[in-house]
Protein backbone atom coordinates (compact mmCIF):
# COMPACT_ATOMS: atom_id res chain seq x y z
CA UNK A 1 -29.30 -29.06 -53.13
CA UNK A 2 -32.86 -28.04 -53.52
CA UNK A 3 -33.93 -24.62 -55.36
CA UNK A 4 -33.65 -21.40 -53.33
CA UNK A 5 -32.19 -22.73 -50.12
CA UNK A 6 -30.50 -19.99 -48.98
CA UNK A 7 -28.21 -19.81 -46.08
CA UNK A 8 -28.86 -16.82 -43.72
CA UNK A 9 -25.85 -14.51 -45.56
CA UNK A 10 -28.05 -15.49 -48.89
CA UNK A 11 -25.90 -17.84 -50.37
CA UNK A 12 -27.37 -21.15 -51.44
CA UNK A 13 -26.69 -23.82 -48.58
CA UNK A 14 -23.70 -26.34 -49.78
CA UNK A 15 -26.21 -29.32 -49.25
CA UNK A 16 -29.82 -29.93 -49.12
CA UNK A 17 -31.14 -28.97 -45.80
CA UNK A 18 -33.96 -31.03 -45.93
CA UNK A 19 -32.21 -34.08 -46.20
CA UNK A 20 -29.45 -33.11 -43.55
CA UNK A 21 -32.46 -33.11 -40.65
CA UNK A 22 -34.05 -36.47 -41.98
CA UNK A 23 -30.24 -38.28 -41.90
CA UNK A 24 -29.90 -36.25 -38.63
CA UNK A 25 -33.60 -37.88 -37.09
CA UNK A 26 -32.21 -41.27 -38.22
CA UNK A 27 -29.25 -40.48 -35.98
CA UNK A 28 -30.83 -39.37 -33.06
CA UNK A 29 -33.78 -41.81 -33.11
CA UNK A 30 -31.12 -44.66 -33.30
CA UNK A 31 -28.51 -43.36 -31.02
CA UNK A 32 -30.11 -40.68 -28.93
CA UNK A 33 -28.61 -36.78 -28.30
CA UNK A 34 -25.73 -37.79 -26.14
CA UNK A 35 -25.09 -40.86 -28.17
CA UNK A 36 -24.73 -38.63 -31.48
CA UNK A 37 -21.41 -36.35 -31.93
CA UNK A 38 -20.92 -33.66 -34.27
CA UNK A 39 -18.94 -35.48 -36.73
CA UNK A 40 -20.95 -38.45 -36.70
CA UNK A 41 -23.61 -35.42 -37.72
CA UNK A 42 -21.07 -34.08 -40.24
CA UNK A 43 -20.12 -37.02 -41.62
CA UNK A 44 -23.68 -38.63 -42.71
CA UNK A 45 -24.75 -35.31 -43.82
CA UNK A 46 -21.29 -34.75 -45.94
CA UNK A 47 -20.88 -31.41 -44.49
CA UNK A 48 -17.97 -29.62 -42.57
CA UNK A 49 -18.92 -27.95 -38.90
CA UNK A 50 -19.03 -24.55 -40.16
CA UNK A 51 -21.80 -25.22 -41.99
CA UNK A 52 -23.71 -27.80 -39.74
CA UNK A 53 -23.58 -24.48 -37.63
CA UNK A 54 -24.94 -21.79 -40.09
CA UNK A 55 -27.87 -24.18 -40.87
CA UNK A 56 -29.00 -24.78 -37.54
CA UNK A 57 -27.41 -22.68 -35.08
CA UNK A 58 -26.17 -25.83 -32.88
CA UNK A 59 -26.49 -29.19 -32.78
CA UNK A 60 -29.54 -28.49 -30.17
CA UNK A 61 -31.26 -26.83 -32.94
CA UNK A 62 -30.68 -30.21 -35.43
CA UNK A 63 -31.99 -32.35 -32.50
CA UNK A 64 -34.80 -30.21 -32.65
CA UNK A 65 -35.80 -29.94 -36.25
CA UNK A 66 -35.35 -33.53 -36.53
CA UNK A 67 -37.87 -33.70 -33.41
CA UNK A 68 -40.30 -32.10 -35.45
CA UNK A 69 -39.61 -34.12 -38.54
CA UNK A 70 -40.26 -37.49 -36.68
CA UNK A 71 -43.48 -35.95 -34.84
CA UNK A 72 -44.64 -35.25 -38.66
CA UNK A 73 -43.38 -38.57 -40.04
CA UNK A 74 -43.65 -40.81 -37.50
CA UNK A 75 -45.18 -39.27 -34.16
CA UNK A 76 -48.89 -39.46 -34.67
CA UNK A 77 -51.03 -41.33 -33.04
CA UNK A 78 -54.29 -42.50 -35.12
CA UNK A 79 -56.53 -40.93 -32.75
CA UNK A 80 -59.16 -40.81 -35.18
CA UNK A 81 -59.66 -44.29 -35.02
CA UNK A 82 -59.37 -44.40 -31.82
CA UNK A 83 -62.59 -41.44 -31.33
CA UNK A 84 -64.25 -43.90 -33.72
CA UNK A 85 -64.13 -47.09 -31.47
CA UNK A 86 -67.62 -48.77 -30.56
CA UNK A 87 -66.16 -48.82 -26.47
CA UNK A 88 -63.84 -47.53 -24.09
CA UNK A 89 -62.03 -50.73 -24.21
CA UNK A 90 -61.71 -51.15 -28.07
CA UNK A 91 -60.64 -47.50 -28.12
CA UNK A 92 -58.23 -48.41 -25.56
CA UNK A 93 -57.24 -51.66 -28.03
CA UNK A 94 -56.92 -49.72 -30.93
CA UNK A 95 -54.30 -47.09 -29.75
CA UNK A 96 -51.93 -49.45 -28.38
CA UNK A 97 -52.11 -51.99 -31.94
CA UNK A 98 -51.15 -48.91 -34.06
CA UNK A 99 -48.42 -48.06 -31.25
CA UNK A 100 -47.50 -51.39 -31.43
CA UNK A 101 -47.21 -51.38 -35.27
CA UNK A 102 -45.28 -48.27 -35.00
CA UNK A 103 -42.26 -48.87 -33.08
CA UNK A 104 -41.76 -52.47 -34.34
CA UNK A 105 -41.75 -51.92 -38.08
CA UNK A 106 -38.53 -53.81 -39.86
CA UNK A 107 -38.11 -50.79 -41.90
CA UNK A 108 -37.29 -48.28 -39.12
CA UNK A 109 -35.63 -48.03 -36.10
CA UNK A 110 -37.55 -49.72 -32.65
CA UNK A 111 -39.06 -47.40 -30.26
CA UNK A 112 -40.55 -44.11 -30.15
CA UNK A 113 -38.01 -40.86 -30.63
CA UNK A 114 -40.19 -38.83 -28.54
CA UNK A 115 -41.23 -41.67 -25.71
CA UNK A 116 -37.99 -42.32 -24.78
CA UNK A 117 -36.23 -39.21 -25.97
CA UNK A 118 -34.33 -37.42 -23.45
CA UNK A 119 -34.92 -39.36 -20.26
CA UNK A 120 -31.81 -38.85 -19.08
CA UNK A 121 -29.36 -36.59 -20.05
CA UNK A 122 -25.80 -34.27 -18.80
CA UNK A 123 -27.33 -31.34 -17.14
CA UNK A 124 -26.05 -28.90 -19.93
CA UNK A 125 -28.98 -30.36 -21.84
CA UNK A 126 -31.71 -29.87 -19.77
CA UNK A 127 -33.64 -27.56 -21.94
CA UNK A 128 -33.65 -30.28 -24.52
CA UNK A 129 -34.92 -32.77 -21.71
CA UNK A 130 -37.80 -30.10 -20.68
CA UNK A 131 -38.52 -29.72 -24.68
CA UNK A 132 -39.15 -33.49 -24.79
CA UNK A 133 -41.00 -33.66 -21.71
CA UNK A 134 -43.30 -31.19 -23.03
CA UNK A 135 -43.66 -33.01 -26.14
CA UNK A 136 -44.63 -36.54 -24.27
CA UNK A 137 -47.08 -34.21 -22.44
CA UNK A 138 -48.96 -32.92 -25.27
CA UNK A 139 -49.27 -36.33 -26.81
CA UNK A 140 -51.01 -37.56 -23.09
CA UNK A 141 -53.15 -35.13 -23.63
CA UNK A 142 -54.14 -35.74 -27.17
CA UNK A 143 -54.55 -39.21 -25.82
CA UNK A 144 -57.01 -38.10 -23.51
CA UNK A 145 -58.68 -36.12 -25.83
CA UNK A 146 -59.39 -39.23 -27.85
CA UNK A 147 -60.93 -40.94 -24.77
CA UNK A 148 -63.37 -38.32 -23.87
CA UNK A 149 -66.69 -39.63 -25.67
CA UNK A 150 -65.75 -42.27 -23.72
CA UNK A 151 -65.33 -41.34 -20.33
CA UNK A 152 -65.33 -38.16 -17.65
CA UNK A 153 -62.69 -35.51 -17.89
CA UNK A 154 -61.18 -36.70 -14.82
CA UNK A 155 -61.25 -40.54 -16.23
CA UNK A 156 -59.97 -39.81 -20.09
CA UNK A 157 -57.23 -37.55 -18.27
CA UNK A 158 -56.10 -40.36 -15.72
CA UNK A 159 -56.54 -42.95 -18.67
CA UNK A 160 -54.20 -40.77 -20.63
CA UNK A 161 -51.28 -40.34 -17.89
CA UNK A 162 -52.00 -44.55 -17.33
CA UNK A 163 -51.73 -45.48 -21.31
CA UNK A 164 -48.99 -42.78 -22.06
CA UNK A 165 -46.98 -44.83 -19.69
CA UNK A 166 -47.55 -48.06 -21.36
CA UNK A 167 -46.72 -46.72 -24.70
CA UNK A 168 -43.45 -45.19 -23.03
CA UNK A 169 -42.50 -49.04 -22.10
CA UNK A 170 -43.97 -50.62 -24.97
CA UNK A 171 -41.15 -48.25 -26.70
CA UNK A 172 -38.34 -49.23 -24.65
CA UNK A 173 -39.27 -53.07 -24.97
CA UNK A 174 -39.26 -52.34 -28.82
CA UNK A 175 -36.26 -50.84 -28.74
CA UNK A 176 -34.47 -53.52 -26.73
CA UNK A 177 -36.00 -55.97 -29.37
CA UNK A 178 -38.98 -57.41 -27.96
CA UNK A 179 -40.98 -59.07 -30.67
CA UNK A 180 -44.48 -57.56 -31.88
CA UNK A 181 -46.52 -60.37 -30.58
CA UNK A 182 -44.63 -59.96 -27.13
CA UNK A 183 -45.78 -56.34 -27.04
CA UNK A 184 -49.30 -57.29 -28.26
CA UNK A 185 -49.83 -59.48 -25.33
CA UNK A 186 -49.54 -55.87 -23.21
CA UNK A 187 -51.99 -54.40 -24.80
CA UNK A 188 -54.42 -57.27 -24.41
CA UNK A 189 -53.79 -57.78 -20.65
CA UNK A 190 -54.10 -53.67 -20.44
CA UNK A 191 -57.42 -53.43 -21.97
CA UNK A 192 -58.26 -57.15 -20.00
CA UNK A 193 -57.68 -54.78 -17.15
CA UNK A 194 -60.33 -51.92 -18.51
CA UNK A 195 -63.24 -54.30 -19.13
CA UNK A 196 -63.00 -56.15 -15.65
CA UNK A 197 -63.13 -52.18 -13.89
CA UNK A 198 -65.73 -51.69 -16.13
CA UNK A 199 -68.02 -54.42 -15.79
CA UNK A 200 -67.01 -54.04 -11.71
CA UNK A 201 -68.59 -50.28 -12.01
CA UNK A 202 -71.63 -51.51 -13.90
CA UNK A 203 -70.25 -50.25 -17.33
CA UNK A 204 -71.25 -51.64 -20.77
CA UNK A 205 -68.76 -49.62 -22.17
């Protein structure tokens, strides 16, 4: 237990909190919400229900918190990179390599927990679904944000919507166990794709 946890009566917490949402993440990212039951929660953590519940309210609020750990951990895109790209179509490159990279390591579990978080769910968990909806929005838009030296508003924000969906497969093929030289021949035919509409428009970039 680390120093000064407290739980919300003021008592220290009977485990360390910090640790309960990154074996909770590992749960969730491997098995999804639905696929993850209390006492599988209770049991990794080496807590009883009571105080699972005092922590974090429900096991909602766990699914959350370890949300935000993986978006800290693991979520980030290297956008700066990408900004720092000579073209549109290296820019484009670069993204999907580090996604690539990202969802096929040997040392974590395949996919993305917030691409393919959620996407279907019992309709008593639909505020978790909208929560990871929003999330996979805000990352398209970061995405698009990235793209802008490169493009119009209108063209980074289509771009975004277009390569937010590849990552979003390029996560489910991970997690089904494509291999990452499968994956990488996506991201080569996708920015094959960008240079022939650019040099059709007349674009050197």
């Amino acid at each position: 237990m680390k120093p000064n946890e407290k739980s919300r009566g003021g008592r220290p917490w009977s485990f360390d909190r910090d640790e309960a949402v990154e074996t909770a993440m590992r749960l969730f990212w491997r098995s999804g919400y639905e696929g993850v039951s209390i006492g599988d929660l209770t049991k990794e953590i080496g807590v009883a229900p009571p105080s699972l519940y005092a922590a974090f309210g429900s096991k909602a609020g766990l699914y959350r918190e370890a949300l935000d750990r993986y978006e800290e951990k693991f979520g980030s895109l290297d956008l700066c990179s990408v900004e720092k790209a000579p073209s549109l179509a290296e820019a484009v490159r670069t993204l999907l390599k580090g996604a690539v990279r990202a969802v096929t390591r040997p040392d974590r579990d395949g996919g993305c927990m917030i691409s393919s978080g959620m996407i279907a769910c019992h309709p008593d968990h639909a505020a978790l679904a909208r929560d990871a909806a929003a999330r996979r929005d805000a990352m398209r838009e970061r995405i698009a944000m990235a793209l802008a030296p490169f493009a119009t508003k209108g063209e980074a924000r289509r771009l975004g919507r277009y390569l937010s969906a590849v990552l979003q497969g390029i996560s489910i093929q991970a997690r089904d166990g494509a291999a990452p030289i499968e994956l990488q021949e996506i991201v080569e035919d996708v920015v094959s794709g960008i240079e022939a509409r650019l040099h059709r428009d007349g674009r050197r970039r």
